[in-house]
N, C-alpha and C. Protein backbone atom coordinates (compact mmCIF):
# COMPACT_ATOMS: atom_id res chain seq x y z
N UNK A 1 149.12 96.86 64.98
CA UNK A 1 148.45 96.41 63.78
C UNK A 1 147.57 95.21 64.14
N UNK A 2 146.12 95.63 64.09
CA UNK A 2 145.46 94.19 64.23
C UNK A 2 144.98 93.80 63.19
N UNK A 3 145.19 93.11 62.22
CA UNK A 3 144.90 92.38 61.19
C UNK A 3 145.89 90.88 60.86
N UNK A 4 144.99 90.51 59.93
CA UNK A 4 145.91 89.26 59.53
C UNK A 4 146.68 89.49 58.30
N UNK A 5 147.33 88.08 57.75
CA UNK A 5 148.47 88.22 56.76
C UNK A 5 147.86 88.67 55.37
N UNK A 6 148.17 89.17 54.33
CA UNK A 6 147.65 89.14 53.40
C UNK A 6 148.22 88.49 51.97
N UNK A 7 148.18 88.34 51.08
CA UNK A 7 148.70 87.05 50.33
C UNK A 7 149.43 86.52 50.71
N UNK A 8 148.07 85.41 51.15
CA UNK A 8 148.44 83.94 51.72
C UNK A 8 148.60 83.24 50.61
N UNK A 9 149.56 81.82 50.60
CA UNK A 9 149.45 81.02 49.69
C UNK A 9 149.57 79.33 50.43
N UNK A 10 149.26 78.47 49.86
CA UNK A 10 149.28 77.41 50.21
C UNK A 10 147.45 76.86 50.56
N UNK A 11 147.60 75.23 50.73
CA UNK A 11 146.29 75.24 50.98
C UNK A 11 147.23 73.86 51.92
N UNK A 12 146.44 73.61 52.97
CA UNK A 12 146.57 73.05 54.48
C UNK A 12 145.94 72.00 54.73
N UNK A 13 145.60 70.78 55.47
CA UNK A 13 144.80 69.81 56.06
C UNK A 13 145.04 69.71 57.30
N UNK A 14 143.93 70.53 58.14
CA UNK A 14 144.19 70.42 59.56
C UNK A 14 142.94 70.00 60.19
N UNK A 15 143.48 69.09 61.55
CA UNK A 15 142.07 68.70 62.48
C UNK A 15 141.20 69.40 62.86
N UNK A 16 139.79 69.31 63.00
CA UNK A 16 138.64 70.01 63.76
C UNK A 16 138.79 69.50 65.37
N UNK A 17 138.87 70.02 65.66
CA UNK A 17 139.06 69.73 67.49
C UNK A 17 137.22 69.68 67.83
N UNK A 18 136.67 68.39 68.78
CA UNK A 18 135.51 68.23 69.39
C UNK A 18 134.69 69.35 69.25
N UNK A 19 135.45 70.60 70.07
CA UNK A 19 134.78 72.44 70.20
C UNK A 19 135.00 72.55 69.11
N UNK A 20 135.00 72.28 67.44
CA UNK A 20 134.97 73.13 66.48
C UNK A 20 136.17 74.12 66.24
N UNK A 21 137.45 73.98 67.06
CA UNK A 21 138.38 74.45 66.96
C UNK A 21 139.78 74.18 66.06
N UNK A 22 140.14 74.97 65.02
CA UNK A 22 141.24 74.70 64.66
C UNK A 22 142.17 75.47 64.93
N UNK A 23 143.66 74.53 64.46
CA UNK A 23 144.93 75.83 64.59
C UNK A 23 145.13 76.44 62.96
N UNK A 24 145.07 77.65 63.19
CA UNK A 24 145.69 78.38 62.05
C UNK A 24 147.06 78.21 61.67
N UNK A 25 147.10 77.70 60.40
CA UNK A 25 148.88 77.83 59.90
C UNK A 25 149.45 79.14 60.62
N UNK A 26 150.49 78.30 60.97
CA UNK A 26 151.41 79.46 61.87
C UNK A 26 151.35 81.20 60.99
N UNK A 27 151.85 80.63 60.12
CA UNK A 27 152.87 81.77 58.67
C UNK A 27 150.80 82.58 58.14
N UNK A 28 149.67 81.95 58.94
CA UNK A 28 148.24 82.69 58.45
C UNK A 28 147.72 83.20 59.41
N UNK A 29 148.94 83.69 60.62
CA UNK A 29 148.32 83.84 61.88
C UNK A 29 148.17 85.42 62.47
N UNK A 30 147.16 85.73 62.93
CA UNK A 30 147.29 87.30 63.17
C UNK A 30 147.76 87.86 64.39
N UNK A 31 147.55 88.92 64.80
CA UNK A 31 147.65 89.02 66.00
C UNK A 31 146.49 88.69 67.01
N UNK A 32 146.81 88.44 68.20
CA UNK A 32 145.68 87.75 68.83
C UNK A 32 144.41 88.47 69.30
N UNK A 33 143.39 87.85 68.36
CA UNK A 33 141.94 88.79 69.07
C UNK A 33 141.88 89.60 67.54
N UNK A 34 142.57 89.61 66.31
CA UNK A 34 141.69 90.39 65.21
C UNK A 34 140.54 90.16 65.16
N UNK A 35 140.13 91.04 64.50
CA UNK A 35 138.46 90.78 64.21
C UNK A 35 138.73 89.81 62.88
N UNK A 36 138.36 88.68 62.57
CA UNK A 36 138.10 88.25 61.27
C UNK A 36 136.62 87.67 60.92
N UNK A 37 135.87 87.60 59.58
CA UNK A 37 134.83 87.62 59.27
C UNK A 37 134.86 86.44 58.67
N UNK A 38 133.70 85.54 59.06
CA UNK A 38 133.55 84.07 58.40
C UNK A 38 132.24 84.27 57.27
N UNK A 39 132.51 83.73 56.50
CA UNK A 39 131.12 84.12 55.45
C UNK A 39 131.13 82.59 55.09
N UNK A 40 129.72 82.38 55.40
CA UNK A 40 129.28 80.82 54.73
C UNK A 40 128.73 81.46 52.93
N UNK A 41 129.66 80.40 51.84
CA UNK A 41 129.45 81.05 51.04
C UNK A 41 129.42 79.18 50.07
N UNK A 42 129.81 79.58 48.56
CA UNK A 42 129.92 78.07 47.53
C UNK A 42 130.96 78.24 46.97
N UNK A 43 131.28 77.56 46.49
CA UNK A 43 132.27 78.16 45.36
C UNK A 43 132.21 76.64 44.04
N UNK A 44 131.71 76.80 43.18
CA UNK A 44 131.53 75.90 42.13
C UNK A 44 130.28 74.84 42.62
N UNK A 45 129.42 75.35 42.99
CA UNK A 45 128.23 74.51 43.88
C UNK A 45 128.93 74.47 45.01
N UNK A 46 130.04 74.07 45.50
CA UNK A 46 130.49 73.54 46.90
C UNK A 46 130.20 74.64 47.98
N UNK A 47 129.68 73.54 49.27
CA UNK A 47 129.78 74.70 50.28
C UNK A 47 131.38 75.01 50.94
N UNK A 48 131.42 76.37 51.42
CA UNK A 48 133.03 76.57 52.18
C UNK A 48 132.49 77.61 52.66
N UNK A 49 133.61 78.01 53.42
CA UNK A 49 133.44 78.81 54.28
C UNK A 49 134.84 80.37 54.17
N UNK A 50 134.23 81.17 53.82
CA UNK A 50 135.60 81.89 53.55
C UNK A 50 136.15 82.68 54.83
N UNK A 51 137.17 83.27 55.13
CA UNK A 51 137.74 84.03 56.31
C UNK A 51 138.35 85.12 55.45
N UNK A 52 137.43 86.31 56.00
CA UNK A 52 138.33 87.64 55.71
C UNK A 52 138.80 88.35 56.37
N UNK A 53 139.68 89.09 56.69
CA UNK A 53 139.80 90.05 57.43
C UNK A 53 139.44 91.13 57.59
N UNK A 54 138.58 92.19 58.07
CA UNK A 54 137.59 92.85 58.36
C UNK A 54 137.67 93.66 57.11
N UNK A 55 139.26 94.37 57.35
CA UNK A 55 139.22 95.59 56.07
C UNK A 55 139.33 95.19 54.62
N UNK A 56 139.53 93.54 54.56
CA UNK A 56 139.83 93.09 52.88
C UNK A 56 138.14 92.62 52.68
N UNK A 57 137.15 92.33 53.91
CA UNK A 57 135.67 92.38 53.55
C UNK A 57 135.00 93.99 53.55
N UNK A 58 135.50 94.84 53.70
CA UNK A 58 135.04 96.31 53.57
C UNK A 58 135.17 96.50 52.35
N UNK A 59 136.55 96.63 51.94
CA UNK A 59 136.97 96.44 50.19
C UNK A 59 136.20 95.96 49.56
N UNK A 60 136.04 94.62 49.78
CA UNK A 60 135.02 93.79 48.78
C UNK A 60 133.53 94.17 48.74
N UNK A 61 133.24 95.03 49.66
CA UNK A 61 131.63 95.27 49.78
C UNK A 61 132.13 96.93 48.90
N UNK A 62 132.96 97.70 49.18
CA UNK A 62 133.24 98.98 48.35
C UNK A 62 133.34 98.77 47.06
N UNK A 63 134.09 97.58 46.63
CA UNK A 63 134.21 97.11 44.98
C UNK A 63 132.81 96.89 44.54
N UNK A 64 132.21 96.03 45.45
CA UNK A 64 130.55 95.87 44.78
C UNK A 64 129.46 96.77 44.66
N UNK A 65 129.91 97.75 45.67
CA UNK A 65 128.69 99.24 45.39
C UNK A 65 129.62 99.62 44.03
N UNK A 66 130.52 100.11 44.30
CA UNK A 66 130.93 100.42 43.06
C UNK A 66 130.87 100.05 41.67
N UNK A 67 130.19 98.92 41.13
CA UNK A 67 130.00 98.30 40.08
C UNK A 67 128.97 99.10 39.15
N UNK A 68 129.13 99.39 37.86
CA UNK A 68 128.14 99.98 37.37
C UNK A 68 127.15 99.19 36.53
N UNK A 69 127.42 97.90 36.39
CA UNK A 69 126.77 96.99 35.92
C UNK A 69 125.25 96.64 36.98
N UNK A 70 125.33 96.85 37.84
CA UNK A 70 124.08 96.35 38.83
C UNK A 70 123.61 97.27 39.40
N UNK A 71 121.96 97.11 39.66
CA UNK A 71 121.18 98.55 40.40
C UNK A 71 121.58 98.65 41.77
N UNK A 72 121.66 99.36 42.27
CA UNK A 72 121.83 99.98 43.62
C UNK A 72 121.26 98.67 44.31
N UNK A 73 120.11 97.98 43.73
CA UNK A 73 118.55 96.79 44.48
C UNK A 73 119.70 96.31 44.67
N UNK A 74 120.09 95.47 43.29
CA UNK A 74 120.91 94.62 43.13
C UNK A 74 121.87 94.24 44.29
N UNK A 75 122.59 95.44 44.22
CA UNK A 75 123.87 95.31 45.04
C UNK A 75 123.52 95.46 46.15
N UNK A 76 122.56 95.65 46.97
CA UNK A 76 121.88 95.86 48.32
C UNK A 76 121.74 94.77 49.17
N UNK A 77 121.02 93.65 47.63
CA UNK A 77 120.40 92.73 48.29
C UNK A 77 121.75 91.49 48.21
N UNK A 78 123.15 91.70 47.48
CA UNK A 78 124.00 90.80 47.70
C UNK A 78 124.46 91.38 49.05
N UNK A 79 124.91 92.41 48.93
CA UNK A 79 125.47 93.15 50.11
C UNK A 79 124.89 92.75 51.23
N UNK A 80 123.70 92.84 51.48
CA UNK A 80 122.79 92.39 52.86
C UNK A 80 122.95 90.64 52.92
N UNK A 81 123.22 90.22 52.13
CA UNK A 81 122.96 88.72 52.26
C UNK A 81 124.55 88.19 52.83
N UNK A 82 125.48 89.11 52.26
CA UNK A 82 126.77 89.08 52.48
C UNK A 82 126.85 89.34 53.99
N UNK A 83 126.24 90.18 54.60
CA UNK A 83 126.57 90.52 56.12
C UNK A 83 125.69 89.48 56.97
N UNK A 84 124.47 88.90 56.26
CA UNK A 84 123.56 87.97 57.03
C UNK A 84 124.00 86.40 56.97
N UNK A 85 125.20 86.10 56.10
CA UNK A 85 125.73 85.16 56.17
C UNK A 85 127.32 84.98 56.93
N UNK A 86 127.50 86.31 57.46
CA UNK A 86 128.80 86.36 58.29
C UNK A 86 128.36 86.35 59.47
N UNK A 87 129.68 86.10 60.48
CA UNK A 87 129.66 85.84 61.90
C UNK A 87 131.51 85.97 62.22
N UNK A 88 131.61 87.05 63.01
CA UNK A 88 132.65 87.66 63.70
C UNK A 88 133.66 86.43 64.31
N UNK A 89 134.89 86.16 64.39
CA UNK A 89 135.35 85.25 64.57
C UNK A 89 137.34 86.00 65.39
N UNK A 90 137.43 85.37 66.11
CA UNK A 90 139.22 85.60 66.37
C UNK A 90 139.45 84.56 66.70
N UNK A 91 141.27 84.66 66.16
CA UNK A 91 142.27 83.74 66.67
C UNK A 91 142.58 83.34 68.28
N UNK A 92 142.28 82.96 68.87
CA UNK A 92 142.65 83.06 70.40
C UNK A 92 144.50 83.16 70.37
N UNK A 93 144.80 83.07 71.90
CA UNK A 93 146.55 82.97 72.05
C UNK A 93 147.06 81.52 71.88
N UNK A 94 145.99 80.39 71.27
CA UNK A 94 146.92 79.06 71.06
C UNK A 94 147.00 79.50 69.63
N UNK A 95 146.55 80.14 68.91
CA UNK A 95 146.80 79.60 67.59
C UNK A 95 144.99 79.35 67.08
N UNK A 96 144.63 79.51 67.78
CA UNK A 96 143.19 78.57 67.95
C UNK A 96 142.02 79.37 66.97
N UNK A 97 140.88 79.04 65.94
CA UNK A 97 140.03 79.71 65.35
C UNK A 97 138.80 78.86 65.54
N UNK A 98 138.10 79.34 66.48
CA UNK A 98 136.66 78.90 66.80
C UNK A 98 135.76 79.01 65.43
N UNK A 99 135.10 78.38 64.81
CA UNK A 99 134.08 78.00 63.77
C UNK A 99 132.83 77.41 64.20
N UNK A 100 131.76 78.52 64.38
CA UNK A 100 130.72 78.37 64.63
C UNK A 100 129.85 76.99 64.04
N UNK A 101 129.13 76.65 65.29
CA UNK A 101 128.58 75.10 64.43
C UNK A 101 127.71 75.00 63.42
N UNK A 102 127.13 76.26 63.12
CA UNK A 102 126.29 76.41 61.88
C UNK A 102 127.12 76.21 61.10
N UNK A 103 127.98 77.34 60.89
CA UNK A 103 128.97 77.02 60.06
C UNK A 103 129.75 75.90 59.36
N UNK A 104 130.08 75.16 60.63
CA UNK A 104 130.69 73.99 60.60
C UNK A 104 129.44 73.07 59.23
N UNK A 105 128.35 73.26 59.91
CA UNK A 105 127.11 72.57 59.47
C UNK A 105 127.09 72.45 58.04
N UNK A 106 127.10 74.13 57.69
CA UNK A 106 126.90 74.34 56.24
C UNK A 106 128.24 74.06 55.16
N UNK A 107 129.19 73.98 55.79
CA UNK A 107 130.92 73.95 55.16
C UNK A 107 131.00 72.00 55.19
N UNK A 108 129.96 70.96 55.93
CA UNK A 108 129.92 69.91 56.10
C UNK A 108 131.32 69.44 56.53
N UNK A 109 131.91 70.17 57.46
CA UNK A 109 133.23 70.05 58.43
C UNK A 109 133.07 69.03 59.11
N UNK A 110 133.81 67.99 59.59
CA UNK A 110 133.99 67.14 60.76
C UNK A 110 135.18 66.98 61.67
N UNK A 111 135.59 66.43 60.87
CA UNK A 111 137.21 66.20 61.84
C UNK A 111 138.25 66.49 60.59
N UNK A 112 138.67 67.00 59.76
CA UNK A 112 139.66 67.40 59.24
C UNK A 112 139.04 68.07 57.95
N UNK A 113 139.78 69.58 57.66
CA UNK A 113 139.84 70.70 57.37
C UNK A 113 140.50 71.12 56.47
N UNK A 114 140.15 71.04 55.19
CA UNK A 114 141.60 71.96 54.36
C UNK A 114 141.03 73.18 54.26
N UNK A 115 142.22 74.06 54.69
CA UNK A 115 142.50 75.23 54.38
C UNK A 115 143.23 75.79 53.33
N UNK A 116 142.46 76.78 52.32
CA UNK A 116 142.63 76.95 50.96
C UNK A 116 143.22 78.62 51.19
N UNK A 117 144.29 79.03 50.42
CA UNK A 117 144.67 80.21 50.16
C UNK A 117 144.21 80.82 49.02
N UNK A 118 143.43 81.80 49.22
CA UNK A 118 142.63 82.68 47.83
C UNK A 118 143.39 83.75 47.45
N UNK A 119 144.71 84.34 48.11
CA UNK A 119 145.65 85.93 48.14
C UNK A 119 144.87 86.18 49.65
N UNK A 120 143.59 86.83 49.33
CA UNK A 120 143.54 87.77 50.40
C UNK A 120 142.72 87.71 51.26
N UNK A 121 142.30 86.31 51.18
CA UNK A 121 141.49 85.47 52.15
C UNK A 121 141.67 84.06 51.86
N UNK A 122 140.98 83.31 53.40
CA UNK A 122 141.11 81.69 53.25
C UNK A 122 139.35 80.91 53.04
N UNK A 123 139.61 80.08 52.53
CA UNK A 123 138.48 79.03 52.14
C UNK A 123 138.92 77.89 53.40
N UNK A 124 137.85 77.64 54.00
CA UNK A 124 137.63 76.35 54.57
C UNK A 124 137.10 75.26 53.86
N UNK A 125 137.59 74.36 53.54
CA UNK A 125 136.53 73.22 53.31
C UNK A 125 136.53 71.57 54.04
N UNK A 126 135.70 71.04 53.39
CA UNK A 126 135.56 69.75 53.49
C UNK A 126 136.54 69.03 52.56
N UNK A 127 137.32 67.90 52.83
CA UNK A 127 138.32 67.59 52.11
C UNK A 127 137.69 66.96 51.01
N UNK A 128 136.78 66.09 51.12
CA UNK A 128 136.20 65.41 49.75
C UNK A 128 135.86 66.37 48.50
N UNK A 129 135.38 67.44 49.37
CA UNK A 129 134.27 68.61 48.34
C UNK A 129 135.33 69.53 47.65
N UNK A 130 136.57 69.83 48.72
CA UNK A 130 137.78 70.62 48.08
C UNK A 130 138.16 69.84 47.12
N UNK A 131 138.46 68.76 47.19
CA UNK A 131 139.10 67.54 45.70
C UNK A 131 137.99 67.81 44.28
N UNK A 132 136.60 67.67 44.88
CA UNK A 132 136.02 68.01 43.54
C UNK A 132 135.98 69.43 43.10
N UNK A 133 135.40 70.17 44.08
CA UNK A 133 136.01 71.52 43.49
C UNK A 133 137.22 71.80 42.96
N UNK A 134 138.57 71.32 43.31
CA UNK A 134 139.60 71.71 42.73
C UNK A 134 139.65 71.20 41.35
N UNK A 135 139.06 69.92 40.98
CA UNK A 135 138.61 69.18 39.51
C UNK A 135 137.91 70.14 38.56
N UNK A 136 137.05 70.78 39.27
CA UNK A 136 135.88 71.72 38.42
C UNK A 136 136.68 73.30 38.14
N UNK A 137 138.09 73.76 39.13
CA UNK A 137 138.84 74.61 38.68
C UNK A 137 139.61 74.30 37.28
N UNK A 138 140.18 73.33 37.71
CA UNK A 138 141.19 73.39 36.61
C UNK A 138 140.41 73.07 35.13
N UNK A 139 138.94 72.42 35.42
CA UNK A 139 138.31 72.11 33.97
C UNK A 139 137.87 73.69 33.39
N UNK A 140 137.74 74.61 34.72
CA UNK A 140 136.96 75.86 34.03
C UNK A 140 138.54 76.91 33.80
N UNK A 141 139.68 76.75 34.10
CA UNK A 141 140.50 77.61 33.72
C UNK A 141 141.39 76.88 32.29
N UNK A 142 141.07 75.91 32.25
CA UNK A 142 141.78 75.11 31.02
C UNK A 142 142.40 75.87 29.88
N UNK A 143 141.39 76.74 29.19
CA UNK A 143 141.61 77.80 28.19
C UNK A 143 142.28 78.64 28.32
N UNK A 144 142.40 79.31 29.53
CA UNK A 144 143.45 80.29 30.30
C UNK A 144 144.73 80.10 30.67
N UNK A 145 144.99 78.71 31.13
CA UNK A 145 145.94 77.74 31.76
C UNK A 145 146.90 77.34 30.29
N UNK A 146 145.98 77.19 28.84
CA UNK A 146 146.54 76.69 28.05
C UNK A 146 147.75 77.69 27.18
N UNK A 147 146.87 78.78 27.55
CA UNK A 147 147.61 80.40 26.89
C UNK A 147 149.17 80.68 27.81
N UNK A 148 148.92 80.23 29.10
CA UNK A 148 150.03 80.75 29.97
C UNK A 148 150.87 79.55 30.40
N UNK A 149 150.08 78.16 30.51
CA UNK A 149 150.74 77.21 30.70
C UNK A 149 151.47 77.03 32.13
N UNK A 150 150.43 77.41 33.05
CA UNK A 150 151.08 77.30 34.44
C UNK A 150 150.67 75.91 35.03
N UNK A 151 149.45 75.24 34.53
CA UNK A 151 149.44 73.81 35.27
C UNK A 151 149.52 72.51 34.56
């Protein structure tokens, strides 16, 4: 089985090593050499960086053709932008996940890293930008949060 874990939970603060290298939470670790997919992406304005695993980014591109709300254009031109903003990535045998320096660039990474659990992929971020983004979650689920009362 080469893939990684799938609902992950937890979110992490780990070092950027000089090379742009981090260690993956043990318990988020795959086997060595999966293929995983880095997509420089936002999430609430913020930049991050998400990690999928090949077949949970196949899914997500099958869910989006599949939409009947958007033209074929539509979904072409997310779809294409989706593959032109990824870059192929593996775990080495330390534990180790190389993050391209563009990447790094656009996620405004330096020396320490939180790692965010989404279920079925991870968010990289910047620790300052994760704090405000996590502010701008809980203001936009408030109404939802208030019905179920989980935070």
């Amino acid at each position: 089985m080469n893939s990684v874990q799938t609902n992950l939970f937890g979110a992490h603060l780990h070092k950027l090593d000089p090379k742009n290298r981090i260690s993956m939470p043990a318990e988020w670790r795959s086997e060595e050499n999966c293929t995983l997919l880095l997509l420089a992406s936002k999430r609430l304005g913020y930049p991050t960086i998400k990690i999928y695993a090949k077949d949970d980014f196949l899914e997500l591109i099958a869910n989006i053709k599949a939409n009947p709300r958007y033209s074929v254009a539509q979904k072409d031109l997310l779809i294409g932008k989706m593959y032109a903003n990824c870059v192929k990535a593996s775990i080495n045998s330390q534990g180790k996940l190389l993050i391209p320096k563009a990447m790094c660039t656009h996620a405004n990474l330096t020396s320490m890293v939180n790692f965010v659990s989404r279920g079925s992929y991870i968010e990289l971020w910047e620790p300052g930008a994760y704090e405000e983004a996590s502010k701008l979650e809980y203001q936009n689920i408030a109404e939802i949060n208030e019905e179920y009362g989980i935070f």
